[in-house]
C-alpha atoms as a PDB file:
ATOM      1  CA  UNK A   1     -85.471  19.274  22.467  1.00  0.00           C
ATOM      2  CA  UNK A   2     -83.661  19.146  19.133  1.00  0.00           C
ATOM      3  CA  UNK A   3     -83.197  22.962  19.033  1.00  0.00           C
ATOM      4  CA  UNK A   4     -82.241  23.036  22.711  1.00  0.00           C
ATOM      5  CA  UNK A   5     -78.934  20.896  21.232  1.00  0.00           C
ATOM      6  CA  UNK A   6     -78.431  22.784  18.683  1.00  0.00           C
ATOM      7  CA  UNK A   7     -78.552  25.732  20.292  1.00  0.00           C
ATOM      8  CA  UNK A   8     -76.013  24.286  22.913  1.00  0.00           C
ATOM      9  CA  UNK A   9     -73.912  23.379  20.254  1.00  0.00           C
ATOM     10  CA  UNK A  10     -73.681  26.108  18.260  1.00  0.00           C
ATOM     11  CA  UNK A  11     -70.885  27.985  19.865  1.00  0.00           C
ATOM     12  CA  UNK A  12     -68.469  24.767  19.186  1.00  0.00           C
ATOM     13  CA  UNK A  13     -69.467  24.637  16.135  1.00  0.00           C
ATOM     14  CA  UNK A  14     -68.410  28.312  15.695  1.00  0.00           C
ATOM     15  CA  UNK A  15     -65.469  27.914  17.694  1.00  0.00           C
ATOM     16  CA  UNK A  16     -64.554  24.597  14.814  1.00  0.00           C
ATOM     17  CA  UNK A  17     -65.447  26.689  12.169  1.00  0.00           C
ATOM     18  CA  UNK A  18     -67.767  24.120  10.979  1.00  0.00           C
ATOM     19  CA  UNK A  19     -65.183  21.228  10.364  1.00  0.00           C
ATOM     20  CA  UNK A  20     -66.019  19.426  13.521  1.00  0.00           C
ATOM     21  CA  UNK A  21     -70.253  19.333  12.884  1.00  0.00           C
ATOM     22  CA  UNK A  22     -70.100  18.030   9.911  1.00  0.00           C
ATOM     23  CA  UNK A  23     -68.070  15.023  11.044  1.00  0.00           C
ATOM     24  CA  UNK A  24     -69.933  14.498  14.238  1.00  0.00           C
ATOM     25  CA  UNK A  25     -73.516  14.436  12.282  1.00  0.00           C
ATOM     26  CA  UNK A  26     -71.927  12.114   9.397  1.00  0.00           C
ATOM     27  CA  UNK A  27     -71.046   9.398  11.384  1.00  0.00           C
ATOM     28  CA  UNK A  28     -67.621  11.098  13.063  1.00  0.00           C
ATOM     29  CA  UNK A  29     -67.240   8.001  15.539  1.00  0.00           C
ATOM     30  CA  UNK A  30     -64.928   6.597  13.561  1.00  0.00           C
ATOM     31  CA  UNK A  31     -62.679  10.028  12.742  1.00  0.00           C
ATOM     32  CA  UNK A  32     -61.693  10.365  16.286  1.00  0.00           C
ATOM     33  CA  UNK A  33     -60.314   6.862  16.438  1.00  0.00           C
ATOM     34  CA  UNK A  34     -58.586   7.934  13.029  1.00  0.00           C
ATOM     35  CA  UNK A  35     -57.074  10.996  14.559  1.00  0.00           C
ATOM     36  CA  UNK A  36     -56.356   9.624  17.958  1.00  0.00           C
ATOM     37  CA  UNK A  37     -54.281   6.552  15.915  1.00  0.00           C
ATOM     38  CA  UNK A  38     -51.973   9.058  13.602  1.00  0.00           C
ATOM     39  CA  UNK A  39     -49.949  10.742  16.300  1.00  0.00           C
ATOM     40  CA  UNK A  40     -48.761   7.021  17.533  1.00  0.00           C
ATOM     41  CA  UNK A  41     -48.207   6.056  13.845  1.00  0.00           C
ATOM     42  CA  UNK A  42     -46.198   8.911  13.394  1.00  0.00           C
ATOM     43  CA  UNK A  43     -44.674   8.979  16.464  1.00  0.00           C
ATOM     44  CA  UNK A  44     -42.616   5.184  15.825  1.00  0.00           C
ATOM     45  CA  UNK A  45     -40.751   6.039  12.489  1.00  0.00           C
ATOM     46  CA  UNK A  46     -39.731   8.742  14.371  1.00  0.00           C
ATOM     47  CA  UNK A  47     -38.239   7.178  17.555  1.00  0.00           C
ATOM     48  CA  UNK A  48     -36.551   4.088  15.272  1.00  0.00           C
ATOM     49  CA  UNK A  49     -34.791   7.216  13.473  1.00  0.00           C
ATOM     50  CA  UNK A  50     -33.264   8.393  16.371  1.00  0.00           C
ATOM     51  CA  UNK A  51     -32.729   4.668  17.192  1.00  0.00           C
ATOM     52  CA  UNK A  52     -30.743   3.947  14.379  1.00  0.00           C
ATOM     53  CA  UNK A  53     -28.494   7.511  13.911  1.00  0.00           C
ATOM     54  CA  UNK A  54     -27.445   7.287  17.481  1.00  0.00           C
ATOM     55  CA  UNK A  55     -25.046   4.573  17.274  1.00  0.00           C
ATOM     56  CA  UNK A  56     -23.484   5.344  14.195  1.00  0.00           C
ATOM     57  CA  UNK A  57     -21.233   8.418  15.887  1.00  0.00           C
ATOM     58  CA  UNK A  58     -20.312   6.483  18.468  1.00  0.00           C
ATOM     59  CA  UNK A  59     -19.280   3.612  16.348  1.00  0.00           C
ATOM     60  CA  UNK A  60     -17.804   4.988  14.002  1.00  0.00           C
ATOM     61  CA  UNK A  61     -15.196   7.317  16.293  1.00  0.00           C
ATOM     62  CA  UNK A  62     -13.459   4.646  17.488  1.00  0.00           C
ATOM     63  CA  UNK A  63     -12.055   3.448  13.904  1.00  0.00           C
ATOM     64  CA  UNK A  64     -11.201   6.332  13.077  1.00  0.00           C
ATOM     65  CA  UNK A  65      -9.167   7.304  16.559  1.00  0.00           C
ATOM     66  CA  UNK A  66      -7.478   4.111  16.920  1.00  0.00           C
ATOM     67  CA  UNK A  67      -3.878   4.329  15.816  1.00  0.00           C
ATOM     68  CA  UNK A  68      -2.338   2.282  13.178  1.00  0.00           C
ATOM     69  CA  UNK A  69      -0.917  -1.069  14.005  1.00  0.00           C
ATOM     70  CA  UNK A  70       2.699  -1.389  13.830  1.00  0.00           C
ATOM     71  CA  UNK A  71       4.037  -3.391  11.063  1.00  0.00           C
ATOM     72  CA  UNK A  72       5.026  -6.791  11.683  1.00  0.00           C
ATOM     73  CA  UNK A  73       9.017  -7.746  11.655  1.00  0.00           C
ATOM     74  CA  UNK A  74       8.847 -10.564   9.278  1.00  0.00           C
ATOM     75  CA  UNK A  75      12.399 -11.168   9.858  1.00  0.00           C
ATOM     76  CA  UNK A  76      13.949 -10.357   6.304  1.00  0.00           C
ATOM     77  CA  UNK A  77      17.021  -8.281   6.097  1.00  0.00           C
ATOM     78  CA  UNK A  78      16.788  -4.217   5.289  1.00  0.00           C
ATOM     79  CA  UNK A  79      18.394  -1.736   3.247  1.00  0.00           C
ATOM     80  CA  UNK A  80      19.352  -0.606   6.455  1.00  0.00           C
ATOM     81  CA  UNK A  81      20.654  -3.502   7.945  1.00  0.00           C
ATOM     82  CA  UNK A  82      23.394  -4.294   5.925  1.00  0.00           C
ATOM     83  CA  UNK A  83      26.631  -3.114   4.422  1.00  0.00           C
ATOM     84  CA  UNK A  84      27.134  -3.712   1.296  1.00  0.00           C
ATOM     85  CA  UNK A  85      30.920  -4.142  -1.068  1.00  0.00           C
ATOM     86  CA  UNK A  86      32.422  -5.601  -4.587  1.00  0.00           C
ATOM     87  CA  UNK A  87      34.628  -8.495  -3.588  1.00  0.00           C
ATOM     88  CA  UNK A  88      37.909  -9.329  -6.156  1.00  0.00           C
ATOM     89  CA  UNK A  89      36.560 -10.659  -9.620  1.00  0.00           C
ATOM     90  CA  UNK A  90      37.925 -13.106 -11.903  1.00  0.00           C
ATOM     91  CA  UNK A  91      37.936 -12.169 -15.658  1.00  0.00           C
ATOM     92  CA  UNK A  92      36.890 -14.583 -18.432  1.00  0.00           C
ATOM     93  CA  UNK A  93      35.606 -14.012 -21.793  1.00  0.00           C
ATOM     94  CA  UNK A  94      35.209 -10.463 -22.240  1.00  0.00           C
ATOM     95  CA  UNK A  95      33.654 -10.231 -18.413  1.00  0.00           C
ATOM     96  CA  UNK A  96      34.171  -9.764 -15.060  1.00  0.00           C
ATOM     97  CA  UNK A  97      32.872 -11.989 -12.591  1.00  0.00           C
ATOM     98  CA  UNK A  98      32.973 -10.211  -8.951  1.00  0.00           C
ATOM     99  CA  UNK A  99      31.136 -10.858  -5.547  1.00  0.00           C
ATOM    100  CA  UNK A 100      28.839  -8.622  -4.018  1.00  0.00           C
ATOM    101  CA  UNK A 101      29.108  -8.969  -0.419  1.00  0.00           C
ATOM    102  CA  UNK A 102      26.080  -8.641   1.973  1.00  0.00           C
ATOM    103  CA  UNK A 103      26.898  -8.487   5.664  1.00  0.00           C
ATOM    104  CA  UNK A 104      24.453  -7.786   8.368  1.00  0.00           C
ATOM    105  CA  UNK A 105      25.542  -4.905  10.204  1.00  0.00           C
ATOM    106  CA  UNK A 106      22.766  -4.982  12.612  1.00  0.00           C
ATOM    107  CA  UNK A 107      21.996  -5.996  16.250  1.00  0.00           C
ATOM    108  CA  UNK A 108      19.565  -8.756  15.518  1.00  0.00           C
ATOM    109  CA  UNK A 109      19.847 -11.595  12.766  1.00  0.00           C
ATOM    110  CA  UNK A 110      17.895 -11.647   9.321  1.00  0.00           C
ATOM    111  CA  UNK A 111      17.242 -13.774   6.298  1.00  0.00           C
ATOM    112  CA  UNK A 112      17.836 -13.065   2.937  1.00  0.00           C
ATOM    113  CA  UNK A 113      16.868 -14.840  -0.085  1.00  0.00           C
ATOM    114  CA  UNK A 114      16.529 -15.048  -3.209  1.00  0.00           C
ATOM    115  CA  UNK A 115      18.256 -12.377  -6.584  1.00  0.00           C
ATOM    116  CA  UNK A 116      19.065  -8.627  -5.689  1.00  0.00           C
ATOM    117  CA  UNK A 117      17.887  -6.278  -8.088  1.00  0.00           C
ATOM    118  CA  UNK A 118      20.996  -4.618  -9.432  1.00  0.00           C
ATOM    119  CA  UNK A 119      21.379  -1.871 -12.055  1.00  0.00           C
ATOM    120  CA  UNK A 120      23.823   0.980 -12.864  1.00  0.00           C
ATOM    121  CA  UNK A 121      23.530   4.458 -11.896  1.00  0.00           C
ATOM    122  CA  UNK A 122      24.873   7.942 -13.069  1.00  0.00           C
ATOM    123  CA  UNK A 123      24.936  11.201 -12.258  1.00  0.00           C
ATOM    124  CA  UNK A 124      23.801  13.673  -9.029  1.00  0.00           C
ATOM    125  CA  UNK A 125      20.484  12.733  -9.129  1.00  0.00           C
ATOM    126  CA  UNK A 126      21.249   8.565  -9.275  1.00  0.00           C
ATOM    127  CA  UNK A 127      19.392   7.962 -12.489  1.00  0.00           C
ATOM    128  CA  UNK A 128      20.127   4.461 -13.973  1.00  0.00           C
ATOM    129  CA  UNK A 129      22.098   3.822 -16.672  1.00  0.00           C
ATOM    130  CA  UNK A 130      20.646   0.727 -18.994  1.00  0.00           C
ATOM    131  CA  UNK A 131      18.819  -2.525 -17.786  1.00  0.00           C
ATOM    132  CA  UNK A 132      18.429  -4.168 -14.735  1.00  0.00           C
ATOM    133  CA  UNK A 133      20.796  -6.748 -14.262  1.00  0.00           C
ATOM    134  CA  UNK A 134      19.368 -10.244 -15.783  1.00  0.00           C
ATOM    135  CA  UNK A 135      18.637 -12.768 -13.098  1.00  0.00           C
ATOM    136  CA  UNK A 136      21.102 -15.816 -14.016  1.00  0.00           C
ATOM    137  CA  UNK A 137      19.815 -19.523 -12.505  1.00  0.00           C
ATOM    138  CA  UNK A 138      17.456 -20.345  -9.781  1.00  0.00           C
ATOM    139  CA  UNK A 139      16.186 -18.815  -6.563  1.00  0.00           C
ATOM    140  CA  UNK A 140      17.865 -20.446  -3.959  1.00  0.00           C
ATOM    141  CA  UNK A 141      17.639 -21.169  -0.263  1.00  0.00           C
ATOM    142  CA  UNK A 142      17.065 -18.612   2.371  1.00  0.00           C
ATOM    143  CA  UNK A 143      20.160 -17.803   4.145  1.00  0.00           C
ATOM    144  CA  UNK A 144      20.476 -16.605   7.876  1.00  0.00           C
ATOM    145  CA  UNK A 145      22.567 -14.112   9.026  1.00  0.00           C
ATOM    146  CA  UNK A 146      23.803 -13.485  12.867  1.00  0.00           C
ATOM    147  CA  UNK A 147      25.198  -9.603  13.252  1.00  0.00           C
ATOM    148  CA  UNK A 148      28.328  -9.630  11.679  1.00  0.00           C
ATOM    149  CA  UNK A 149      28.071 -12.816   8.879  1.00  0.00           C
ATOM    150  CA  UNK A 150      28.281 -12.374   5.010  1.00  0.00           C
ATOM    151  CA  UNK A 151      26.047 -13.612   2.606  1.00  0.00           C
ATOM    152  CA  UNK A 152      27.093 -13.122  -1.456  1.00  0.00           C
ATOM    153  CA  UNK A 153      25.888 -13.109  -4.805  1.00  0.00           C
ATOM    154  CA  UNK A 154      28.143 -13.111  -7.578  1.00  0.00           C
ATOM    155  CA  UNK A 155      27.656 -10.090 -10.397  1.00  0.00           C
ATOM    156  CA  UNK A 156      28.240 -10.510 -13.952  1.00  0.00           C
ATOM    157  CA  UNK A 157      30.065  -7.214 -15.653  1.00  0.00           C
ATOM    158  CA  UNK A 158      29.803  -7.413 -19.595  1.00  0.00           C
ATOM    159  CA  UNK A 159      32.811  -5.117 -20.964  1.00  0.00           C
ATOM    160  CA  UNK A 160      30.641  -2.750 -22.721  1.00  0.00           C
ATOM    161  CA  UNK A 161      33.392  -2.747 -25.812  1.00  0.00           C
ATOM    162  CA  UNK A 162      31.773  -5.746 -26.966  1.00  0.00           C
ATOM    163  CA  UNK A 163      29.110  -3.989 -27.929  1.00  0.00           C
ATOM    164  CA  UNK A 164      29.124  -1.311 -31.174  1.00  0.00           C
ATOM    165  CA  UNK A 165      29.571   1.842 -29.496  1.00  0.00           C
ATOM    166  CA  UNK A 166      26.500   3.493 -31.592  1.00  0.00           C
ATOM    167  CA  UNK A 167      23.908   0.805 -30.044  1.00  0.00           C
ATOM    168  CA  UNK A 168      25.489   0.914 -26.885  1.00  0.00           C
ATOM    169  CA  UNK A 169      25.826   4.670 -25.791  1.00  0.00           C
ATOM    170  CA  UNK A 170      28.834   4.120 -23.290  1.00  0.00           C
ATOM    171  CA  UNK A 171      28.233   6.744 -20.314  1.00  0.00           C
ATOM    172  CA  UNK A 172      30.338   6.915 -17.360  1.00  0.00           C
ATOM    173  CA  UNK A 173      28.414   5.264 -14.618  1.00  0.00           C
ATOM    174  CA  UNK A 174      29.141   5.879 -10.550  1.00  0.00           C
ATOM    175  CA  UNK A 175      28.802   3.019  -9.103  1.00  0.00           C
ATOM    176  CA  UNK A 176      25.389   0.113  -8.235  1.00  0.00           C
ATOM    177  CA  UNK A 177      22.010   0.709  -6.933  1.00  0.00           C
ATOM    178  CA  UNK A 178      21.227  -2.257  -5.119  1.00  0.00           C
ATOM    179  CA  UNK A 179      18.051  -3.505  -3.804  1.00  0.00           C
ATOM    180  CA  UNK A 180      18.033  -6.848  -1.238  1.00  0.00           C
ATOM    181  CA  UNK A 181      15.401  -9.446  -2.187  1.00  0.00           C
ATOM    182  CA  UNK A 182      11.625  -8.770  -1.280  1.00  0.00           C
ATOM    183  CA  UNK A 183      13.036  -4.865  -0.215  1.00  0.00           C
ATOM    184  CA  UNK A 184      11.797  -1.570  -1.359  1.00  0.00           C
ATOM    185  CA  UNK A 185      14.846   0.707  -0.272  1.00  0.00           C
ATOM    186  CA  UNK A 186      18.018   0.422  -2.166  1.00  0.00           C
ATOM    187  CA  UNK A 187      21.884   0.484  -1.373  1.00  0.00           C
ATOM    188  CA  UNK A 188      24.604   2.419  -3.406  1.00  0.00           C
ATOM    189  CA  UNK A 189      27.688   0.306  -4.012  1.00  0.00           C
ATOM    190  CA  UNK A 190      30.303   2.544  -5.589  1.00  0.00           C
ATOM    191  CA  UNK A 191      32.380   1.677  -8.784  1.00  0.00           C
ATOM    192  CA  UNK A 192      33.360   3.984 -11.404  1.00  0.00           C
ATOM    193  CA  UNK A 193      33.466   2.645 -14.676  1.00  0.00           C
ATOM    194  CA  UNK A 194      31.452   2.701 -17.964  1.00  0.00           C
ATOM    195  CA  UNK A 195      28.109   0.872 -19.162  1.00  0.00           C
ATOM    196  CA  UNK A 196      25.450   0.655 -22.427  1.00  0.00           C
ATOM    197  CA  UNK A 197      23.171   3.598 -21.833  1.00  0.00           C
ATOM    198  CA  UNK A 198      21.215   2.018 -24.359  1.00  0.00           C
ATOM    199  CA  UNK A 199      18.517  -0.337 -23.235  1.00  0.00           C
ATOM    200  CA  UNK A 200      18.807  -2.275 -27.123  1.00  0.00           C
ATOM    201  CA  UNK A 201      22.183  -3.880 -26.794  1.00  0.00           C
ATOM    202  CA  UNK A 202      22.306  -7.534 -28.133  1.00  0.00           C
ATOM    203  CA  UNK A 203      23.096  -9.373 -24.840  1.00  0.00           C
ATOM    204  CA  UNK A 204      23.015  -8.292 -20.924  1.00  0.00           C
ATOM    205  CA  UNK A 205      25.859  -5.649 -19.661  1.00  0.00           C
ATOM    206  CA  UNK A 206      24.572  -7.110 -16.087  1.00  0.00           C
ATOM    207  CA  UNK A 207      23.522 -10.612 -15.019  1.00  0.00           C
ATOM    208  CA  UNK A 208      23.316 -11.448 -10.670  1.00  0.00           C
ATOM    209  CA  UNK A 209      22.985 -14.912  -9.399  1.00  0.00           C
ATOM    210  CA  UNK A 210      20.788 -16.176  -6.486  1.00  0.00           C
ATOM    211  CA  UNK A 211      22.519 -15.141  -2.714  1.00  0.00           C
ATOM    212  CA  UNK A 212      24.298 -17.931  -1.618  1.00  0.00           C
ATOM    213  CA  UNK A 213      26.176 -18.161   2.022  1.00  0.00           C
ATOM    214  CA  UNK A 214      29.808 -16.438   1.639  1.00  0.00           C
END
């Protein structure tokens, strides 16, 4: 009887190449269940893979297709919603005291508060010409302006021949580049005159007070 199995056996066995006897006579029971459990243990990591890269396409082309919000109007006034102008000074003590007048040329009203930056500026290419104008007092309150109303704040002008022409470089200057309060585009004001090139002059050549209403 025994060689009647193996004879029936013996083509498998061939056909295995001798792999699959030797586990069947050593106790194989156990390598089917072995076998038979890799293919499902391989088969999850696999399947939570593809579970996990789906979404990210999909989630990730809307951001990136959405457009940009609009920024918000947070009601200040613009570069380019004013008009800008010198007012008549007053003279006193080797200065000249003038107004610079803000009025809001647009359709819609703004605020404005607070010191413009103000500095001189020369040649084509607008470079400026010495310090920024030194902020004189305290910030005051905001100020509203309808189209059409003036706000002002009142510019200092040194007369540069107070200072020794070596340490102040006079240059012929153009005119003002102005920038309103919280604002990151600037205004040209024109006014031909001469200023300190030199940044080490004993004193200011430019001081600005707070805008106040007109």
């Amino acid at each position: 009887m025994v060689r009647t199995k193996l004879s029936r056996l013996f083509p498998v066995v061939a056909a295995s190449a001798g792999v699959f006897a030797l586990s069947a006579c050593g106790g194989g029971g156990a390598t089917p269940a072995a076998s038979s459990s890799t293919p499902s243990t391989s088969a999850s990591p696999t399947s939570t893979t593809a579970s996990t890269a789906t979404p990210s396409p999909s989630s990730s082309t809307p951001a990136s297709s959405a457009p940009a919000a609009a920024p918000a109007d947070n009601g200040l006034c613009k570069a380019g919603d004013v008009k800008l102008a010198l007012g008549q000074g007053d003279a006193g003590a080797g200065s000249v005291y003038r107004p610079l007048l803000i009025t809001n040329s647009s359709a819609k009203p703004c605020t404005i508060q607070g010191f413009p930056g103000v500095s001189y500026v020369a040649g084509a290419d607008g470079h400026q010409v010495g310090k920024d104008a030194f902020r004189e007092g305290t910030k005051g309150n905001a100020v509203k302006l309808n189209p059409g109303q003036t706000a002002v704040a009142d510019i200092q002008f040194v007369n540069v021949r107070n200072f020794d022409s070596g340490t102040c470089q006079p240059t012929p200057v153009k005119g003002l580049r102005i920038y309103l309060p919280q604002e990151t585009a600037s205004n040209f004001v024109p006014d031909e005159t001469t200023a300190c090139a030199s940044t080490k002059i004993p004193g200011n050549q430019l001081a600005v007070k707070t805008v106040h209403p007109a």
